[in-house]
Structure formats: structure tokens, C-alpha cells
C-alpha atoms as a PDB file:
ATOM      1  CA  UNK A   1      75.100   6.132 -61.551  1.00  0.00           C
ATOM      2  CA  UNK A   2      75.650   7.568 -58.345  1.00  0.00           C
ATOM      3  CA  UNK A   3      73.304   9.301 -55.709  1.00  0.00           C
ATOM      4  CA  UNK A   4      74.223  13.246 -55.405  1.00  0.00           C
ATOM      5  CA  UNK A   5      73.429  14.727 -51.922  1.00  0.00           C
ATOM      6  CA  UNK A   6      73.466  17.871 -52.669  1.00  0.00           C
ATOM      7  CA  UNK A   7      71.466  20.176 -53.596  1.00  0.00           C
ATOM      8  CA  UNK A   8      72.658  22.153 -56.492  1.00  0.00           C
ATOM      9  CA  UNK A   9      69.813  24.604 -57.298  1.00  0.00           C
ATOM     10  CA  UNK A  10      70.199  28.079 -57.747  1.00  0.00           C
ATOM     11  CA  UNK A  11      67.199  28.592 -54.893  1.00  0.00           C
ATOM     12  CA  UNK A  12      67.020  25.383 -53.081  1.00  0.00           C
ATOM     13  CA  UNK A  13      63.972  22.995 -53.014  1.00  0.00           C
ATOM     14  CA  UNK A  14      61.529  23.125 -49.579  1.00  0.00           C
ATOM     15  CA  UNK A  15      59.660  20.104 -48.889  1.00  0.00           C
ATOM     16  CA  UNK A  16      56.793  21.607 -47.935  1.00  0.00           C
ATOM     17  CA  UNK A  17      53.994  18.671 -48.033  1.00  0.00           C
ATOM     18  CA  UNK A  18      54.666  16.647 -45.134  1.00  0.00           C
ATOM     19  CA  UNK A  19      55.062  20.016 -42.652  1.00  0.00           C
ATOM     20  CA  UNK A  20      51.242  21.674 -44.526  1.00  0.00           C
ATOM     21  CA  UNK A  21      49.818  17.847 -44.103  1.00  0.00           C
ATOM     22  CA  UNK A  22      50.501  17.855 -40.632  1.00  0.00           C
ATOM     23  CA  UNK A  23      49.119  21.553 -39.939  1.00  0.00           C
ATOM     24  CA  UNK A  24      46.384  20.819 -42.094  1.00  0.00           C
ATOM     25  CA  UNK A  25      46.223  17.517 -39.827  1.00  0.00           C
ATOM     26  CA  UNK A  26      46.258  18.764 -36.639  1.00  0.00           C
ATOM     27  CA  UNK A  27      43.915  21.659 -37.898  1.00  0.00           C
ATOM     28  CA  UNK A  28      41.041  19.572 -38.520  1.00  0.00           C
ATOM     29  CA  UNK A  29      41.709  17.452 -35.135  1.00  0.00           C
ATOM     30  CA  UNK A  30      41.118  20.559 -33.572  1.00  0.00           C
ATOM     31  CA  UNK A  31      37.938  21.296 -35.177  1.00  0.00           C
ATOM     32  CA  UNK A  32      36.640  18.164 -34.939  1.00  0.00           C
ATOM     33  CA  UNK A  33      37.262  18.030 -31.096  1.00  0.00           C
ATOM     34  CA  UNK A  34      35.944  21.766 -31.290  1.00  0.00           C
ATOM     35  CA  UNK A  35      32.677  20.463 -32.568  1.00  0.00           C
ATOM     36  CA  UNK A  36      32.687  17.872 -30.295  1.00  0.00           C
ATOM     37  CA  UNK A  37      32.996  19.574 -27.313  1.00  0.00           C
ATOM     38  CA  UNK A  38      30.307  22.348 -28.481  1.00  0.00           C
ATOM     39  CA  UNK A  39      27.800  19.066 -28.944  1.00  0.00           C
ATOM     40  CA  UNK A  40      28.921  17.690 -25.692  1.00  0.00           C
ATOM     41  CA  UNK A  41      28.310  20.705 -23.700  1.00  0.00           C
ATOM     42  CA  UNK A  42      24.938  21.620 -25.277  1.00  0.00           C
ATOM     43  CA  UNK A  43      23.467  17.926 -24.653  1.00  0.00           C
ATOM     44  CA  UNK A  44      25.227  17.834 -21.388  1.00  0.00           C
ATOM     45  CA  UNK A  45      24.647  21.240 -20.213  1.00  0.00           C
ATOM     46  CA  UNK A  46      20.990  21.039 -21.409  1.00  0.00           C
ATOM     47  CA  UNK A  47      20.614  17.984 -18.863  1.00  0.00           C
ATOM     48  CA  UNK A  48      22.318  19.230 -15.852  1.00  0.00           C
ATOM     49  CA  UNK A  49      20.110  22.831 -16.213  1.00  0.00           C
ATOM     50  CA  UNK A  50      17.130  20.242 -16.423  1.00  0.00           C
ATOM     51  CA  UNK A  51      18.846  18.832 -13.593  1.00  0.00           C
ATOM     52  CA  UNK A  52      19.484  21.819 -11.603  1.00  0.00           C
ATOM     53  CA  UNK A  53      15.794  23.113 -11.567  1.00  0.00           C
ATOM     54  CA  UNK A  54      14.576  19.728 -10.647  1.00  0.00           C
ATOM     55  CA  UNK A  55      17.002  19.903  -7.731  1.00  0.00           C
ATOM     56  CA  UNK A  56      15.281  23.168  -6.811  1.00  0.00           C
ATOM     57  CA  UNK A  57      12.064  22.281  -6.732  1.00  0.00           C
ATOM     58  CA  UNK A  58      12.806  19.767  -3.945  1.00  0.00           C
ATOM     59  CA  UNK A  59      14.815  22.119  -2.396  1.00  0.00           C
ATOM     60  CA  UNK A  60      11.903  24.137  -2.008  1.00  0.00           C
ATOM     61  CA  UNK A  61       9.394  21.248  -1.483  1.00  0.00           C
ATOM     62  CA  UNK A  62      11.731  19.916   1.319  1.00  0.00           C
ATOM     63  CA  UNK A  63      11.403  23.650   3.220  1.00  0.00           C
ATOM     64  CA  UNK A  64       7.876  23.287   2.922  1.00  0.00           C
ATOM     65  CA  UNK A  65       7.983  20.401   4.612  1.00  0.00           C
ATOM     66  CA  UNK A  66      10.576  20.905   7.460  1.00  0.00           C
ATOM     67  CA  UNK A  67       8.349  24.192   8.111  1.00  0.00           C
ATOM     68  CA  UNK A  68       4.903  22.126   7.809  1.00  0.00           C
ATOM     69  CA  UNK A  69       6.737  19.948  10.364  1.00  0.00           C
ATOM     70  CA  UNK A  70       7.812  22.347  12.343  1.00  0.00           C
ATOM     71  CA  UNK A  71       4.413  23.328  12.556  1.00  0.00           C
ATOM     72  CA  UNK A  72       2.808  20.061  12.767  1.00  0.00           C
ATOM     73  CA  UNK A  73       4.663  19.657  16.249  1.00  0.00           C
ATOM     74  CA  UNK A  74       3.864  22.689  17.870  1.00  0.00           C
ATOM     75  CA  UNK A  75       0.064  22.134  17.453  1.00  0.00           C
ATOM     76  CA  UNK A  76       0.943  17.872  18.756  1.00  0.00           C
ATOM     77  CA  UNK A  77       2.466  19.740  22.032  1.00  0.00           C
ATOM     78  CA  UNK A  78       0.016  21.675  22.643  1.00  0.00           C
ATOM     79  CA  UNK A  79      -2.598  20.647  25.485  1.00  0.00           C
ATOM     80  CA  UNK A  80      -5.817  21.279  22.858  1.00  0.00           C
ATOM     81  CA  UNK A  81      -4.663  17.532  21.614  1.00  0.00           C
ATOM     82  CA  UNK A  82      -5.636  16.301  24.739  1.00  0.00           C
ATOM     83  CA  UNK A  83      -9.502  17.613  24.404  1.00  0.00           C
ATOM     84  CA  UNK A  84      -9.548  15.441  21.240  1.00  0.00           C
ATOM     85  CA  UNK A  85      -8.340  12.211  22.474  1.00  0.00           C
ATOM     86  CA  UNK A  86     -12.232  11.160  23.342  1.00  0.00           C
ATOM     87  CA  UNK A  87     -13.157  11.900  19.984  1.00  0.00           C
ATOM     88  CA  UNK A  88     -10.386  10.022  18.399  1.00  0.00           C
ATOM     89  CA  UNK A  89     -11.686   7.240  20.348  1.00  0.00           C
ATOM     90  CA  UNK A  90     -15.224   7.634  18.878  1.00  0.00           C
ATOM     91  CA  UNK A  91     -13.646   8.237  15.177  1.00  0.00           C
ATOM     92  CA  UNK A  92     -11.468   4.677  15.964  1.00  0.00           C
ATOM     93  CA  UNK A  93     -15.149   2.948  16.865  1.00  0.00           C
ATOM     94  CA  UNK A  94     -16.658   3.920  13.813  1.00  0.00           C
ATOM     95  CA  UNK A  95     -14.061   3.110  11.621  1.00  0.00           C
ATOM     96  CA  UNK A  96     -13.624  -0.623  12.994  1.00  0.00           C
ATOM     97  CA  UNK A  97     -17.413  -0.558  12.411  1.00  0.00           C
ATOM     98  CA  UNK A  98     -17.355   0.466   8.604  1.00  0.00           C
ATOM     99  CA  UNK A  99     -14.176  -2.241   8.695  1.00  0.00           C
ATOM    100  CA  UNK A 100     -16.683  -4.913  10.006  1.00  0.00           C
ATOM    101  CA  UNK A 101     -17.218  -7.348   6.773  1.00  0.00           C
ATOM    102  CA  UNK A 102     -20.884  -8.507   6.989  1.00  0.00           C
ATOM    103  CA  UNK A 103     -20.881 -10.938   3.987  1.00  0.00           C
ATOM    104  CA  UNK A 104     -17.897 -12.692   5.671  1.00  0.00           C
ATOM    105  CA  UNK A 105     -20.005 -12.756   8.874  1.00  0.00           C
ATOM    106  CA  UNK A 106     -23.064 -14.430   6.761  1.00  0.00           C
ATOM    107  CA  UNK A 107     -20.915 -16.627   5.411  1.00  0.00           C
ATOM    108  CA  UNK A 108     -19.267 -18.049   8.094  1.00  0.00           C
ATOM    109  CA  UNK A 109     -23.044 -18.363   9.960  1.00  0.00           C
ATOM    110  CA  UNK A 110     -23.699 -20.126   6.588  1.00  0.00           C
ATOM    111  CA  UNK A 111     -20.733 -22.393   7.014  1.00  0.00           C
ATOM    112  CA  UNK A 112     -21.862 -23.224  10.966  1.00  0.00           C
ATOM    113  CA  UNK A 113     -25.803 -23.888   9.922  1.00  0.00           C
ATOM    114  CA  UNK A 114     -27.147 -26.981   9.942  1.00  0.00           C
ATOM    115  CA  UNK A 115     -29.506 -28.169   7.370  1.00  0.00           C
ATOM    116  CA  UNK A 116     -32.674 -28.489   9.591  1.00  0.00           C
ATOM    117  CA  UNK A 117     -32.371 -25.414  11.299  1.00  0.00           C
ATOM    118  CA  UNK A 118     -33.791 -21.737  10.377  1.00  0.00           C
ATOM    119  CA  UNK A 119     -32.884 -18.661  11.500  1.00  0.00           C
ATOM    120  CA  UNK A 120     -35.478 -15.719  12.411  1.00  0.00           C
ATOM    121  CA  UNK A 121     -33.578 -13.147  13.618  1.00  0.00           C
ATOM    122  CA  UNK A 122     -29.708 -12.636  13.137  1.00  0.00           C
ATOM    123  CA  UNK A 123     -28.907  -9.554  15.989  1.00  0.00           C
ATOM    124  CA  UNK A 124     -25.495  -8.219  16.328  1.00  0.00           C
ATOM    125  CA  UNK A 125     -24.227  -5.652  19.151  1.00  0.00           C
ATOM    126  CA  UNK A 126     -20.929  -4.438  18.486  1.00  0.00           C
ATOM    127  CA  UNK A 127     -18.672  -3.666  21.735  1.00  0.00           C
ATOM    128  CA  UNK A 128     -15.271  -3.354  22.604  1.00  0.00           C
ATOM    129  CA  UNK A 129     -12.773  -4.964  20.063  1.00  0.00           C
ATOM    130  CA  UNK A 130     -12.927  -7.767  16.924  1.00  0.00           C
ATOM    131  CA  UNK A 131     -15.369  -9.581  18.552  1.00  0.00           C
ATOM    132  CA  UNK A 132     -19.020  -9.196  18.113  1.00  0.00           C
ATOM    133  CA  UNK A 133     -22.175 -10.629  20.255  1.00  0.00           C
ATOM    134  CA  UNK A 134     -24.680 -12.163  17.892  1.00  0.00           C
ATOM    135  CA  UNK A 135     -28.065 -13.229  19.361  1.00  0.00           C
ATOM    136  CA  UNK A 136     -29.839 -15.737  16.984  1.00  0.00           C
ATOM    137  CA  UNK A 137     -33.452 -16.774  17.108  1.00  0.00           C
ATOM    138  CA  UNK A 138     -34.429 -19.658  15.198  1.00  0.00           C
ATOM    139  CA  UNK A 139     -36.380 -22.853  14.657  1.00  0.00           C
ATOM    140  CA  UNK A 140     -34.832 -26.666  13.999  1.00  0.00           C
ATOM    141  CA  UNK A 141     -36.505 -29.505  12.188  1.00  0.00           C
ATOM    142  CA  UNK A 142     -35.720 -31.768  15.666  1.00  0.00           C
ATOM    143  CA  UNK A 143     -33.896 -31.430  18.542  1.00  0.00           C
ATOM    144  CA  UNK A 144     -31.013 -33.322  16.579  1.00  0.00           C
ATOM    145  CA  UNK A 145     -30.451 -30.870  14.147  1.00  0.00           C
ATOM    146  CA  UNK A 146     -30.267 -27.735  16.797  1.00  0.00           C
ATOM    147  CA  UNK A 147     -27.545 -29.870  18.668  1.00  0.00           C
ATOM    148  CA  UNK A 148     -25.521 -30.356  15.283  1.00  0.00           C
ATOM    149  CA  UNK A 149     -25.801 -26.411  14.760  1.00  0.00           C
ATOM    150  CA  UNK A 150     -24.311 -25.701  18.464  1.00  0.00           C
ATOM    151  CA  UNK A 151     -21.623 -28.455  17.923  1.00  0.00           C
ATOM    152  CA  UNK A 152     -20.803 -26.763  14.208  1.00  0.00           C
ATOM    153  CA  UNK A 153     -20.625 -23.116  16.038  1.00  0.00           C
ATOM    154  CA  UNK A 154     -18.409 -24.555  19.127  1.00  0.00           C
ATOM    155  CA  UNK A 155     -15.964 -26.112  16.611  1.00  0.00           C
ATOM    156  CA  UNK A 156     -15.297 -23.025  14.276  1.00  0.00           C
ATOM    157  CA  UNK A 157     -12.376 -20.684  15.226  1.00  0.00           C
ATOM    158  CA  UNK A 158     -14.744 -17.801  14.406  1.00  0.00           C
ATOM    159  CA  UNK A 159     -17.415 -18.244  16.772  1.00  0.00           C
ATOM    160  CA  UNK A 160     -16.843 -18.810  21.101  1.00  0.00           C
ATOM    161  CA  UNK A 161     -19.184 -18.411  24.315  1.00  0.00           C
ATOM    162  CA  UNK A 162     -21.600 -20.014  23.114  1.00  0.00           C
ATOM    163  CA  UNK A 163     -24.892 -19.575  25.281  1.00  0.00           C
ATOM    164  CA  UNK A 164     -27.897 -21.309  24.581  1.00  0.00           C
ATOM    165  CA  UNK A 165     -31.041 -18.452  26.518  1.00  0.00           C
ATOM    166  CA  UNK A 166     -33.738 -20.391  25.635  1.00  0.00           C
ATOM    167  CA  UNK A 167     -35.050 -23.993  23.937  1.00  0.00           C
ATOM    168  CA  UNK A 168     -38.871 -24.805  23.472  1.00  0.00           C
ATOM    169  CA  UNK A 169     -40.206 -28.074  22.044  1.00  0.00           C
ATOM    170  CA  UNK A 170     -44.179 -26.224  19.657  1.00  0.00           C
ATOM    171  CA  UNK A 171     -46.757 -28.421  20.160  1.00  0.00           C
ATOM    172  CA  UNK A 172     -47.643 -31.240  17.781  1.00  0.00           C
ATOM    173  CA  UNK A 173     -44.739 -30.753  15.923  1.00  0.00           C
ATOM    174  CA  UNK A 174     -40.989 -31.562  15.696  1.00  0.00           C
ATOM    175  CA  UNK A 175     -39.504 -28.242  15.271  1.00  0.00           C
ATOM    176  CA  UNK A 176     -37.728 -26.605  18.494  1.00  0.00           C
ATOM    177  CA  UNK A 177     -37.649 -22.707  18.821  1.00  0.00           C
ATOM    178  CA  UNK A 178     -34.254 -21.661  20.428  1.00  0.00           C
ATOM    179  CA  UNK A 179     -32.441 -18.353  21.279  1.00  0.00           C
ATOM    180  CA  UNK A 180     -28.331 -18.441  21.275  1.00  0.00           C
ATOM    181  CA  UNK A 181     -26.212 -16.126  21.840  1.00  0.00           C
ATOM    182  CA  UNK A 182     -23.014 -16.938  20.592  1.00  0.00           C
ATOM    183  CA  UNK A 183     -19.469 -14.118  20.298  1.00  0.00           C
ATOM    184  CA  UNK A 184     -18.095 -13.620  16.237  1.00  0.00           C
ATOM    185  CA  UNK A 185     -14.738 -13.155  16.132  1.00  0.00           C
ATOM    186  CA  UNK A 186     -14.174 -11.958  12.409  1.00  0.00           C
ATOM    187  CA  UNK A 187     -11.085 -14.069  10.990  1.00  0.00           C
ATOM    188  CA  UNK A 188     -11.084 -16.732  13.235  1.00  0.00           C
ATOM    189  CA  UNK A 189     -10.412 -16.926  17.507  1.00  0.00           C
ATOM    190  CA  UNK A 190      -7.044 -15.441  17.375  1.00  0.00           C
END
């Protein structure tokens, strides 16, 4: 039997499932990418809003700045800064005198003392700079023992000048009363 290519109906026969299956097809594409899009520009949209009134705020923030500035410089140029230079220098001395550690002071006079020697009086006078002038007053269990505590102090980094003011031998017994003075240089002679 042979193949007829023609079509012989009365009303001839449309093929209409392949062009409805593509419509249909390209129908759903579109909604798809439709819903797609819609999701993509809430989520997206939501973020760059978020994004947007962040961005403002600095905006704003930054003005208040550049003005604040602005500001800021006027009252530097003007001559009443001058008139508070001499305080600023009294602020900067009390400051590097609340900065002054005094248990790393004790224990570095702990670190110099020799075992024979006590110390009666421990007085500091703060002046210009690190450094601070301590004056001790003490007694030593022999001479010996006083010469090993000046040695100790000449040797550590944290202590120079050394000045021995006074040495006195009591009577009848070996201890020596002594006054030093000797300069504290917290964190070591630089």
C-alpha cells in the first residue's frame, strides 16, 4: 500500500497541537519570568530603599560634620585660643600626673633594695617631664649593705643622678642612717 499526500476531506484537517503547545509554551515562560521579575524587584527594591535611606542619613550626618568643622575652625583661628594655651599646659601636667604608675615605681624601688636596708621615707617631687626626683631616707644593717643598694640603683635603667645628701654611722650599733636622692625615670632611662 501506498502513502496518499493528499488530503481528501471534505473540510481539511488543521494540526492544531504543536502551534496551541507552543502558545501555551511560551505563555507560561512569560508568566513565570513575570513572577520572577515581580519577586526580584520586591526583594531587590526593598534593599536598595533600605539602602537609599541609609545613604541619607550619612548624607545628613556628613553636613553636620563639614558645618561642625566649619565651625570648629573659626573658633581654632580665633585669638581667644591663645588665652588658653597656659591652661592647656596645666591640664597636660595633671594628666602626666594621673598617668604616673606608682605600683610600677614601688616595684622597681623593690627590685633596686637591698636586703639590709630600710626605707623611712619614700618622697617624690614631680617636675618637668618622665622623670621624677625621689628623696629616700633610710637605715642599712652595715655600711655594706647601703653600698649594694646605691650600686643596685646606679645599674637599673630606671633610676640616674644618684646623690647620696647625707650618711651617719648610730652609735653602738651597725646600722647607717642615709638620705639619697636619686631621679625615676618610669620605663627605664630612655
Amino acid at each position: 500500500m501506498k502513502r496518499l499526500n493528499i488530503n481528501a476531506a471534505e473540510t481539511p484537517f488543521v494540526n492544531r497541537v504543536v502551534p496551541v503547545t507552543a502558545v501555551v509554551g511560551l505563555g507560561a515562560l512569560a508568566l513565570i519570568l513575570t513572577v520572577v521579575n515581580l519577586t526580584s524587584f520586591v526583594l531587590l527594591g526593598s534593599d536598595f530603599r533600605s539602602q537609599r535611606s541609609e545613604l541619607r542619613g550619612k548624607e545628613q550626618r556628613l553636613q553636620f560634620l563639614k558645618k561642625d568643622i566649619t565651625e570648629k575652625e573659626k573658633v581654632l583661628e580665633s585669638s581667644s585660643v591663645a588665652s588658653f594655651a597656659g591652661e592647656a599646659q596645666f591640664v597636660s601636667g595633671v594628666l602626666e600626673l594621673k598617668r604616673f604608675s606608682w605600683t610600677q615605681f614601688f616595684e622597681d624601688l623593690e627590685r633596686v633594695k637591698a636586703f639590709g636596708v630600710q626605707l623611712e621615707t619614700v618622697t617624690p617631687s614631680f617636675g618637668q617631664g618622665r622623670s621624677v626626683l625621689v628623696s629616700l631616707r633610710g637605715k642599712a644593717n652595715q655600711r655594706g649593705e647601703l653600698l649594694k643598694f646605691e650600686q643596685n640603683l646606679m645599674g637599673d635603667p630606671s633610676f640616674c643622678g644618684l646623690r647620696l645628701q647625707n650618711e651617719s654611722k648610730e652609735q653602738g650599733s651597725p646600722f647607717v642612717n642615709f638620705n639619697i636622692t636619686v631621679e625615676y625615670v618610669p620605663g627605664g632611662n630612655p
